[in-house]
C-alpha atoms as a PDB file:
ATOM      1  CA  UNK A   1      44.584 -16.909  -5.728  1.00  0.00           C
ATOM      2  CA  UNK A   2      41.089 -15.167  -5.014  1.00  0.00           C
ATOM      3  CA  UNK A   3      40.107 -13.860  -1.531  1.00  0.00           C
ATOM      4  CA  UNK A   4      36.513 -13.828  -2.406  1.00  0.00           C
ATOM      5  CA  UNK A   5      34.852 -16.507  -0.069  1.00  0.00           C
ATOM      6  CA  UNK A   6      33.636 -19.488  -1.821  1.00  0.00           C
ATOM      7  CA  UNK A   7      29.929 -20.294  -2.050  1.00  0.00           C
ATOM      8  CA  UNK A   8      27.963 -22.772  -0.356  1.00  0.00           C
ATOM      9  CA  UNK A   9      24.199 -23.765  -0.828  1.00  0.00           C
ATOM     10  CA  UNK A  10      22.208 -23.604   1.628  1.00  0.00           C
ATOM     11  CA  UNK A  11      22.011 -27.588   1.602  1.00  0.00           C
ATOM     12  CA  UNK A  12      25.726 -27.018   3.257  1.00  0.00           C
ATOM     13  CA  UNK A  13      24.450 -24.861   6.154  1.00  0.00           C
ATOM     14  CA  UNK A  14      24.577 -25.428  10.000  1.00  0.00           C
ATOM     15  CA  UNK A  15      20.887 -26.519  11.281  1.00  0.00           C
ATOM     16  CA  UNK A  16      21.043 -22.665  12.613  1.00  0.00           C
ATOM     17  CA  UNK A  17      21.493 -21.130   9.631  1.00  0.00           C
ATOM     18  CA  UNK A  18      18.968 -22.561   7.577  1.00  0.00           C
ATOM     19  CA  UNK A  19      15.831 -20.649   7.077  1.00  0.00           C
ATOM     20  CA  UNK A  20      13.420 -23.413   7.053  1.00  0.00           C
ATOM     21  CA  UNK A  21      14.536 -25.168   9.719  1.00  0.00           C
ATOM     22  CA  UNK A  22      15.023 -21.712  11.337  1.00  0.00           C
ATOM     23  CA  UNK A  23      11.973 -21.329  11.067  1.00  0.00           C
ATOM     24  CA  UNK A  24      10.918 -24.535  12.279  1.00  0.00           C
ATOM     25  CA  UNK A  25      13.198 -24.630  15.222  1.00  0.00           C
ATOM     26  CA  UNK A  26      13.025 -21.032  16.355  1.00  0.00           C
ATOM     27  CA  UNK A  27       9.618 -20.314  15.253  1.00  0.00           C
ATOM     28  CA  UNK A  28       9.033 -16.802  12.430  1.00  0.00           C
ATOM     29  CA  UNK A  29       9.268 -13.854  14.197  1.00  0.00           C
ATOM     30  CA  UNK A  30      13.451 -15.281  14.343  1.00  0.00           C
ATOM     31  CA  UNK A  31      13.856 -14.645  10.516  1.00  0.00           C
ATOM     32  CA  UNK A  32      14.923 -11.624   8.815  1.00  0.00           C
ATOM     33  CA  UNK A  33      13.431 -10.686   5.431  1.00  0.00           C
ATOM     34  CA  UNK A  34      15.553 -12.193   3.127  1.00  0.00           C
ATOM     35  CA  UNK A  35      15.227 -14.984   5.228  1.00  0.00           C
ATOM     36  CA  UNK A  36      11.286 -15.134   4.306  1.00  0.00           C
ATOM     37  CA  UNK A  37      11.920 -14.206   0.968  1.00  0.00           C
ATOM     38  CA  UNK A  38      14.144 -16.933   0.892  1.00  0.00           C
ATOM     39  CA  UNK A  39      11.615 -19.492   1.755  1.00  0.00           C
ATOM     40  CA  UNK A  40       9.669 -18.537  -1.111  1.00  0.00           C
ATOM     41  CA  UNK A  41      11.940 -18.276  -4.002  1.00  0.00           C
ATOM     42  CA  UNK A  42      13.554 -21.948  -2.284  1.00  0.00           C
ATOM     43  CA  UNK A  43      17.027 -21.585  -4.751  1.00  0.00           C
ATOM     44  CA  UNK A  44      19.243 -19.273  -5.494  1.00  0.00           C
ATOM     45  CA  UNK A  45      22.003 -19.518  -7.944  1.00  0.00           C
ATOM     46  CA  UNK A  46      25.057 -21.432  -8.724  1.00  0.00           C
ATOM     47  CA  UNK A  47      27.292 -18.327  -6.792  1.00  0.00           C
ATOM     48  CA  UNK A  48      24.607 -17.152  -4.907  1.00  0.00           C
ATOM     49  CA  UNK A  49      22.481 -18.898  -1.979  1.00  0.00           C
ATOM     50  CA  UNK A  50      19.090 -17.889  -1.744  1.00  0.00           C
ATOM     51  CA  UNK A  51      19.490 -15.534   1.043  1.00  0.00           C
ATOM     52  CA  UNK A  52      22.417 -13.644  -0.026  1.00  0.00           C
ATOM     53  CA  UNK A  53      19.813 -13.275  -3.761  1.00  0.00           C
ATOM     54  CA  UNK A  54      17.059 -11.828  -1.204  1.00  0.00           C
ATOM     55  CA  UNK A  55      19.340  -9.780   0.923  1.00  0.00           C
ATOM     56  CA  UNK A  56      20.249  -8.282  -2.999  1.00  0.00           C
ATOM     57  CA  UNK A  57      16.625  -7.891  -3.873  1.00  0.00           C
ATOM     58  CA  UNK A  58      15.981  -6.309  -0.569  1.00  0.00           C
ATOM     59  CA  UNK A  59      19.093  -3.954  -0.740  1.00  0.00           C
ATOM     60  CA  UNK A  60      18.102  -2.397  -3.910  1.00  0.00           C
ATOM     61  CA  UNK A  61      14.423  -2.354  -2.800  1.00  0.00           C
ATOM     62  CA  UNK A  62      15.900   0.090   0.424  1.00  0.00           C
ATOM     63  CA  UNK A  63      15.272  -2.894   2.764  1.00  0.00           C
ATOM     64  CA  UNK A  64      11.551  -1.897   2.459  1.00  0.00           C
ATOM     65  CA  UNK A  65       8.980  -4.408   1.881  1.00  0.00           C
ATOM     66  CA  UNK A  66       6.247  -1.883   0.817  1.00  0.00           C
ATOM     67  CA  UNK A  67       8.685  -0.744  -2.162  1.00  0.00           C
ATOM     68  CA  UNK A  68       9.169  -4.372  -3.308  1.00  0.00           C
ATOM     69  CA  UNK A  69       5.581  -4.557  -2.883  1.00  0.00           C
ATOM     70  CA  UNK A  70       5.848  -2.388  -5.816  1.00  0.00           C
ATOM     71  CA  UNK A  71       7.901  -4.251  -8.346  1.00  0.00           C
ATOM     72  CA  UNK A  72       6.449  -5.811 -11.305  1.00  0.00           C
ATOM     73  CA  UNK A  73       7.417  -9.492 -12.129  1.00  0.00           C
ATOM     74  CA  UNK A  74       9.261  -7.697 -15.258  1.00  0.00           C
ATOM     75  CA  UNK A  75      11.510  -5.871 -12.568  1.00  0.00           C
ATOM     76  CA  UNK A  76      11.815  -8.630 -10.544  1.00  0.00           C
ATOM     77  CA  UNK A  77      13.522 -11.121 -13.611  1.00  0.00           C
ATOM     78  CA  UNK A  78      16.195  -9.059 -13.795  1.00  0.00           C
ATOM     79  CA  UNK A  79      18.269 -10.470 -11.018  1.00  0.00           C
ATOM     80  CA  UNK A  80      20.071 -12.647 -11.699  1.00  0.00           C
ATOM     81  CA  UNK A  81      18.708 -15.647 -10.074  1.00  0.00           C
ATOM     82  CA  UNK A  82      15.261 -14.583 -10.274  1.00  0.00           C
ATOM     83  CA  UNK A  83      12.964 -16.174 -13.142  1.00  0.00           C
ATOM     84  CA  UNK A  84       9.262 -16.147 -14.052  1.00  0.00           C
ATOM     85  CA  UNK A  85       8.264 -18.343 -11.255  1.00  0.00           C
ATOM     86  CA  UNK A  86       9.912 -16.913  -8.433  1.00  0.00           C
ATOM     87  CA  UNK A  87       8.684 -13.634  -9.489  1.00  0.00           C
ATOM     88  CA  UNK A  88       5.107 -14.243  -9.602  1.00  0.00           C
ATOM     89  CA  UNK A  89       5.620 -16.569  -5.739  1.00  0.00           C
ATOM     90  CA  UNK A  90       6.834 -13.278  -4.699  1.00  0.00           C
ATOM     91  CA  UNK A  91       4.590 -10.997  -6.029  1.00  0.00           C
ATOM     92  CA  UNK A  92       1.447 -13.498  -4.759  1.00  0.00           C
ATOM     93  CA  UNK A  93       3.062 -13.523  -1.063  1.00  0.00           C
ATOM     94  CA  UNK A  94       3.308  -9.852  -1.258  1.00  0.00           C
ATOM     95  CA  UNK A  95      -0.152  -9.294  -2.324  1.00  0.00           C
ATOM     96  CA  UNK A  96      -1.458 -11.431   0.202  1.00  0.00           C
ATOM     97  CA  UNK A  97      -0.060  -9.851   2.399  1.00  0.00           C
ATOM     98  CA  UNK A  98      -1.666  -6.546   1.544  1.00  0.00           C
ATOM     99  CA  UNK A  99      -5.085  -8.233   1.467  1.00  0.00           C
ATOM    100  CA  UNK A 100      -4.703  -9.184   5.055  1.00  0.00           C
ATOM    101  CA  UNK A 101      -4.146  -6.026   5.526  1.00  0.00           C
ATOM    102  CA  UNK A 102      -7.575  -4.829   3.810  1.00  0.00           C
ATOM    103  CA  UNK A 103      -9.255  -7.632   5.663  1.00  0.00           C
ATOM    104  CA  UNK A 104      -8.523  -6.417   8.912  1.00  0.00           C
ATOM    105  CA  UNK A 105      -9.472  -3.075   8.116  1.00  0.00           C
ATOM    106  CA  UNK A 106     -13.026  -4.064   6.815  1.00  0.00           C
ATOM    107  CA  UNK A 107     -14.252  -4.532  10.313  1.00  0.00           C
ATOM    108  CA  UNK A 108     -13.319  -0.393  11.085  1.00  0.00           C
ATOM    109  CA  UNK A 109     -16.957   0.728  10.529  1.00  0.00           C
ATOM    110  CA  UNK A 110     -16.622   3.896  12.676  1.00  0.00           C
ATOM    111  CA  UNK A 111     -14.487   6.845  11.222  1.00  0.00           C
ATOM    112  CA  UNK A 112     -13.417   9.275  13.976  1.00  0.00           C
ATOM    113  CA  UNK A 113     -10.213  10.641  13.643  1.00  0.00           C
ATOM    114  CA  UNK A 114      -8.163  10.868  10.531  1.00  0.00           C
ATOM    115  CA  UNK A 115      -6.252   8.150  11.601  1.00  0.00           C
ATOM    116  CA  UNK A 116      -8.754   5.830  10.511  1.00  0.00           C
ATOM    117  CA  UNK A 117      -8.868   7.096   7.501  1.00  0.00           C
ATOM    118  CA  UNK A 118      -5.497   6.594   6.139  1.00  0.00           C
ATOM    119  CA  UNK A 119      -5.690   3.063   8.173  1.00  0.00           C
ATOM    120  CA  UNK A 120      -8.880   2.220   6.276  1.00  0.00           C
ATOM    121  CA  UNK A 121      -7.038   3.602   2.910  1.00  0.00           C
ATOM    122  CA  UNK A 122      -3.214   2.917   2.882  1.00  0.00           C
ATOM    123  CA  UNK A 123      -3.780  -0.686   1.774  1.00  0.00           C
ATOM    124  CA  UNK A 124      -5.969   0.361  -0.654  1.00  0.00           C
ATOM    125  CA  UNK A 125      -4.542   3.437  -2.414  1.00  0.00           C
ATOM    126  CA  UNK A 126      -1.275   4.004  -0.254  1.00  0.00           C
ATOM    127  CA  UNK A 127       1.367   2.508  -2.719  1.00  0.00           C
ATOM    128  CA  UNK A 128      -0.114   2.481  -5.829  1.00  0.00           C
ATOM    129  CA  UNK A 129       2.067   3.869  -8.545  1.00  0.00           C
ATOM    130  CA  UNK A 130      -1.179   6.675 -10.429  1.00  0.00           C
ATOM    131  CA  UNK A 131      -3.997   8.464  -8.717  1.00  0.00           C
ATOM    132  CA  UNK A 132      -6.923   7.226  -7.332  1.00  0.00           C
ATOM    133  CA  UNK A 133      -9.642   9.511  -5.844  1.00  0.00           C
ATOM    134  CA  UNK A 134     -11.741   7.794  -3.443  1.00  0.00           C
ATOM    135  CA  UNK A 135     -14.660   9.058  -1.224  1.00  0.00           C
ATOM    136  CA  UNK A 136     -16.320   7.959   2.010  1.00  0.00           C
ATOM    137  CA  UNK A 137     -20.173   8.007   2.423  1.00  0.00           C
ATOM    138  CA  UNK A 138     -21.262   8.309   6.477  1.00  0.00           C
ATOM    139  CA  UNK A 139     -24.232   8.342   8.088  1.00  0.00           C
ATOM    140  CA  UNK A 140     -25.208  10.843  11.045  1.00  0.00           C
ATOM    141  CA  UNK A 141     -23.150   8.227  13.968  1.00  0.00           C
ATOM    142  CA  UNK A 142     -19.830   8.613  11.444  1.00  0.00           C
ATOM    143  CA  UNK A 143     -20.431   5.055  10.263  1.00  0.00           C
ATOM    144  CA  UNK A 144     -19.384   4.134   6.909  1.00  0.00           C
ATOM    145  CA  UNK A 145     -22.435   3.792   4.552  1.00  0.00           C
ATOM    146  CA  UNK A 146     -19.999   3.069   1.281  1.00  0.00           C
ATOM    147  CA  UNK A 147     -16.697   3.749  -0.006  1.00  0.00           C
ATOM    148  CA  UNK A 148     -15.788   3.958  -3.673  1.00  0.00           C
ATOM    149  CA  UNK A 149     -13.509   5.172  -6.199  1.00  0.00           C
ATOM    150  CA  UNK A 150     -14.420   8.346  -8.214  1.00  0.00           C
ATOM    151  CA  UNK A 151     -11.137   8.461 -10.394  1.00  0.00           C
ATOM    152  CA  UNK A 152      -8.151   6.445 -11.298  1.00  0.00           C
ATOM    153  CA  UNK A 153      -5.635   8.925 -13.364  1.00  0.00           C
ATOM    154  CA  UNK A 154      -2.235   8.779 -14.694  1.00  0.00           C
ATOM    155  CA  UNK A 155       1.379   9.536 -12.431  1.00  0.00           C
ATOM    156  CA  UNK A 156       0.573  13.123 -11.573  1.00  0.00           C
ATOM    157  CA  UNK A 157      -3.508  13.833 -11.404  1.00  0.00           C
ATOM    158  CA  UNK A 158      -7.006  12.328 -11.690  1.00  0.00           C
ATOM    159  CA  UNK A 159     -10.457  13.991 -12.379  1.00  0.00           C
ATOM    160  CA  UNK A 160     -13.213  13.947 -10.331  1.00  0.00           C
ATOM    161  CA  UNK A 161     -16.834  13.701 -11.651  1.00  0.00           C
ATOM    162  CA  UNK A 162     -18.523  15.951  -9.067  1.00  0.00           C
ATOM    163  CA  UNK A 163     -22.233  14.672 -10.585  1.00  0.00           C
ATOM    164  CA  UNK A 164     -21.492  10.993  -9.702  1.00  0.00           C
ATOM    165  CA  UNK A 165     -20.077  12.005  -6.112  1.00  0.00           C
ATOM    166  CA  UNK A 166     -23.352  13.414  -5.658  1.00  0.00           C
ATOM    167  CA  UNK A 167     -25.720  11.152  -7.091  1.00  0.00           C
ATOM    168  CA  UNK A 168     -24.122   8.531  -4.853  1.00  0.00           C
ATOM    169  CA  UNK A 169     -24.216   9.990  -1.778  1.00  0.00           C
ATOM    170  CA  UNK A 170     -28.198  10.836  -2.354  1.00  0.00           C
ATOM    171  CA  UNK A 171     -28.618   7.365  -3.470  1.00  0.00           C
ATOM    172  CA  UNK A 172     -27.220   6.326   0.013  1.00  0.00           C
ATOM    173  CA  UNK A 173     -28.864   8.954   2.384  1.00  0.00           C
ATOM    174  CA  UNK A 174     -25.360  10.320   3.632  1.00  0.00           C
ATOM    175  CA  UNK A 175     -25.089  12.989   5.586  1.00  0.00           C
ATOM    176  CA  UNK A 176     -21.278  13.179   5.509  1.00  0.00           C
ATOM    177  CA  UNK A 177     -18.355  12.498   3.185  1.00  0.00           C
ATOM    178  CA  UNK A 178     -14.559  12.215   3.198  1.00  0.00           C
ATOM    179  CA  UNK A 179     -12.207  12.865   0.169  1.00  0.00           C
ATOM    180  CA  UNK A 180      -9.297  10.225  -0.269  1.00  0.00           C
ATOM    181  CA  UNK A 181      -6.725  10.358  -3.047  1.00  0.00           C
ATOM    182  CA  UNK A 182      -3.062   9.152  -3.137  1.00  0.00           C
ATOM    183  CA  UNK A 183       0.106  11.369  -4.366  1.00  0.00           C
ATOM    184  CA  UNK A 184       2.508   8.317  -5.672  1.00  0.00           C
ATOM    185  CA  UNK A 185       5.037  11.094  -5.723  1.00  0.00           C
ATOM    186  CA  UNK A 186       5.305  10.529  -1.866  1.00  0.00           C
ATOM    187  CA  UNK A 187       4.362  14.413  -1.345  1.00  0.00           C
ATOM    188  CA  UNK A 188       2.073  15.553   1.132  1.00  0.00           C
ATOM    189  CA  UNK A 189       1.288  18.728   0.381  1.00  0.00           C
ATOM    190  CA  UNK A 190      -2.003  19.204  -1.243  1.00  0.00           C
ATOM    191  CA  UNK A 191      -1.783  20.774  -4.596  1.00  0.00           C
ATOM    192  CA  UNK A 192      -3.216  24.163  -6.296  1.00  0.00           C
ATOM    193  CA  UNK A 193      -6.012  21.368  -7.620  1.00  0.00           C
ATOM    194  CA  UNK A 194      -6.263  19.669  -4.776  1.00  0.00           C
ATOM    195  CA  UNK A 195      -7.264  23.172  -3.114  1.00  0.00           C
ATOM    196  CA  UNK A 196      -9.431  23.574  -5.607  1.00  0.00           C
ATOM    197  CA  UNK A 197     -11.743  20.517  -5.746  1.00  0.00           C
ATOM    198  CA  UNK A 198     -11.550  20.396  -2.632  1.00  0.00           C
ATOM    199  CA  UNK A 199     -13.515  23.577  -2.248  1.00  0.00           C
ATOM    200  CA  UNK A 200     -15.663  22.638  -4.918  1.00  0.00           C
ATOM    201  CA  UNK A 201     -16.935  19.656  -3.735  1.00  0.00           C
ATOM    202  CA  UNK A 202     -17.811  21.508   0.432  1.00  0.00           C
ATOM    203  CA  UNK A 203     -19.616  23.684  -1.688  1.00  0.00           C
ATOM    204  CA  UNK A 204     -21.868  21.391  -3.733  1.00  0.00           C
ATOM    205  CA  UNK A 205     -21.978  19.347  -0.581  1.00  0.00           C
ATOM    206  CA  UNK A 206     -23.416  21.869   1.958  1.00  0.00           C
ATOM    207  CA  UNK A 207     -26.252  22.826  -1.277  1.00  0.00           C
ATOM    208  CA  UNK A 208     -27.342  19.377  -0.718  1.00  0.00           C
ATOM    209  CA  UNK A 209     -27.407  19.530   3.482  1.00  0.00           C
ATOM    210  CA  UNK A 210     -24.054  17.180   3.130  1.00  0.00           C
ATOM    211  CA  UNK A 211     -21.210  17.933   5.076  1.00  0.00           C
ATOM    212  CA  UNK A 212     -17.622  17.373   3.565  1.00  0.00           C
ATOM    213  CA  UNK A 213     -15.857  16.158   6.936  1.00  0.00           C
ATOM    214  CA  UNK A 214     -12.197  15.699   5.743  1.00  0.00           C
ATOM    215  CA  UNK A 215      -9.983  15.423   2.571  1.00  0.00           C
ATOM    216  CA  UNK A 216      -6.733  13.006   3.438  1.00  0.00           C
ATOM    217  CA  UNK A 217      -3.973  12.478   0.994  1.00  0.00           C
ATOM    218  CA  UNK A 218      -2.157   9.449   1.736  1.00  0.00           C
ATOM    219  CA  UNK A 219       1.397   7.689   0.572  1.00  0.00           C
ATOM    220  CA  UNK A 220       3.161   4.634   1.474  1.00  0.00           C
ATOM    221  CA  UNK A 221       3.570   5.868   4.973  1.00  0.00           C
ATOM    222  CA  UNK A 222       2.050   9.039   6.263  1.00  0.00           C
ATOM    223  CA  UNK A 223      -1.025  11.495   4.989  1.00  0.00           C
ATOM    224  CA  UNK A 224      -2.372  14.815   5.027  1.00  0.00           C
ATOM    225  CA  UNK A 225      -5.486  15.958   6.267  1.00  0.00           C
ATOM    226  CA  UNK A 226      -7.243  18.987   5.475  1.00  0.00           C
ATOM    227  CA  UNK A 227      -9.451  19.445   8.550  1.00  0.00           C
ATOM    228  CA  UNK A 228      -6.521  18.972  10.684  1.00  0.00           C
ATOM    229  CA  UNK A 229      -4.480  21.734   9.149  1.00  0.00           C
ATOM    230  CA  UNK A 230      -7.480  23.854   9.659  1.00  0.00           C
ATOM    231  CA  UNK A 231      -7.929  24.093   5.708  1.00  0.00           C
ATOM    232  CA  UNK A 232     -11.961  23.080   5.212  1.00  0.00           C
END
């Protein structure tokens, strides 16, 4: 005879233990992740209840939301339990979620520190699986004038077109800029080319009375900054 516990549905639950009416009794903030995720997907299996599916997902996702963030719906299909729709109800909640996050940050107009930088940027650029290189147009009071990517590249680099930096930032009367690009690797350290362009760019910057304030590279959770390690 087995020891392995038999399944029940959720259906079979105490009131308690049921994530919607968790959630309705006990308001959000009570449920764990899976418990959210499990909400969304609604079913799980015919051995698995929806939670103990999510608790799966989450487990081989590291119990971190931002790296399921990063699963395709191909990825997500093949658990077992997981089809088509549930993958695309998942990756929809997750996005949203990440556009909240951009929302809020549209009303940071100011950049001071380069905290705001990376808080502007990580929903942006922070989790994204290539390079982007971004840059920040200011005006005299460090208020954003424009933001745009230069560059999107492949796993490992990106190129910046140095012309159409320029050309932008004289189009907009900026008298500042800060460099933003991503290392999906998760490493901080700036690289021999990141170094280099860096220096590049100050230089073409100060010709045209611009000063480059700051070059940040940013992952999932943390970032570098140039001017605070004293290397602009």
């Amino acid at each position: 005879m087995s020891n392995k516990e038999p399944y029940f549905s959720i259906k079979h639950w105490s009131e308690d233990d049921k994530p919607r009416e968790k959630l309705l009794n006990k308001g959000k903030s009570a449920l764990s992740d899976a418990e959210l995720l499990a909400i969304l997907i609604g079913s799980g299996s015919r051995n698995e209840s929806a939670v103990a599916l999510c608790k799966r997902i989450l487990k081989q996702n590291e119990h971190n939301l931002h790296q399921l963030q990063k699963q395709s719906i191909q990825q997500l299909i093949q658990f077992k339990g997981i089809g088509e729709a549930k993958a695309v109800t998942i990756v929809a909640a997750l996005e949203l979620a990440n556009r909240i996050r951009q929302a809020e940050t549209k009303e940071l107009t100011k950049i001071t520190t380069s905290i705001d930088v990376f808080n502007l940027m990580q929903p942006i650029i922070g989790d994204l699986q290539h390079e982007e290189f971004w840059v920040l147009l200011l005006n005299n009071s460090s208020k954003i004038l424009y933001k745009l990517q230069l560059s999107k590249g492949g796993i490992t680099q990106t190129i910046v077109d140095q012309r159409m930096l320029f050309k932008i930032a004289l189009e907009h009367l900026a008298t500042a800029l800060i460099l933003v690009h991503n290392h999906p690797s998760g490493q901080l350290n700036p690289s021999r080319d990141d170094l280099n362009i860096t220096q590049k760019i100050k230089e073409g910057a100060k010709s045209l009375d611009i000063q480059l304030l700051d070059h940040v590279i940013i992952t999932s959770h943390h970032y570098f900054s140039f001017a605070d390690e004293g290397l602009l």
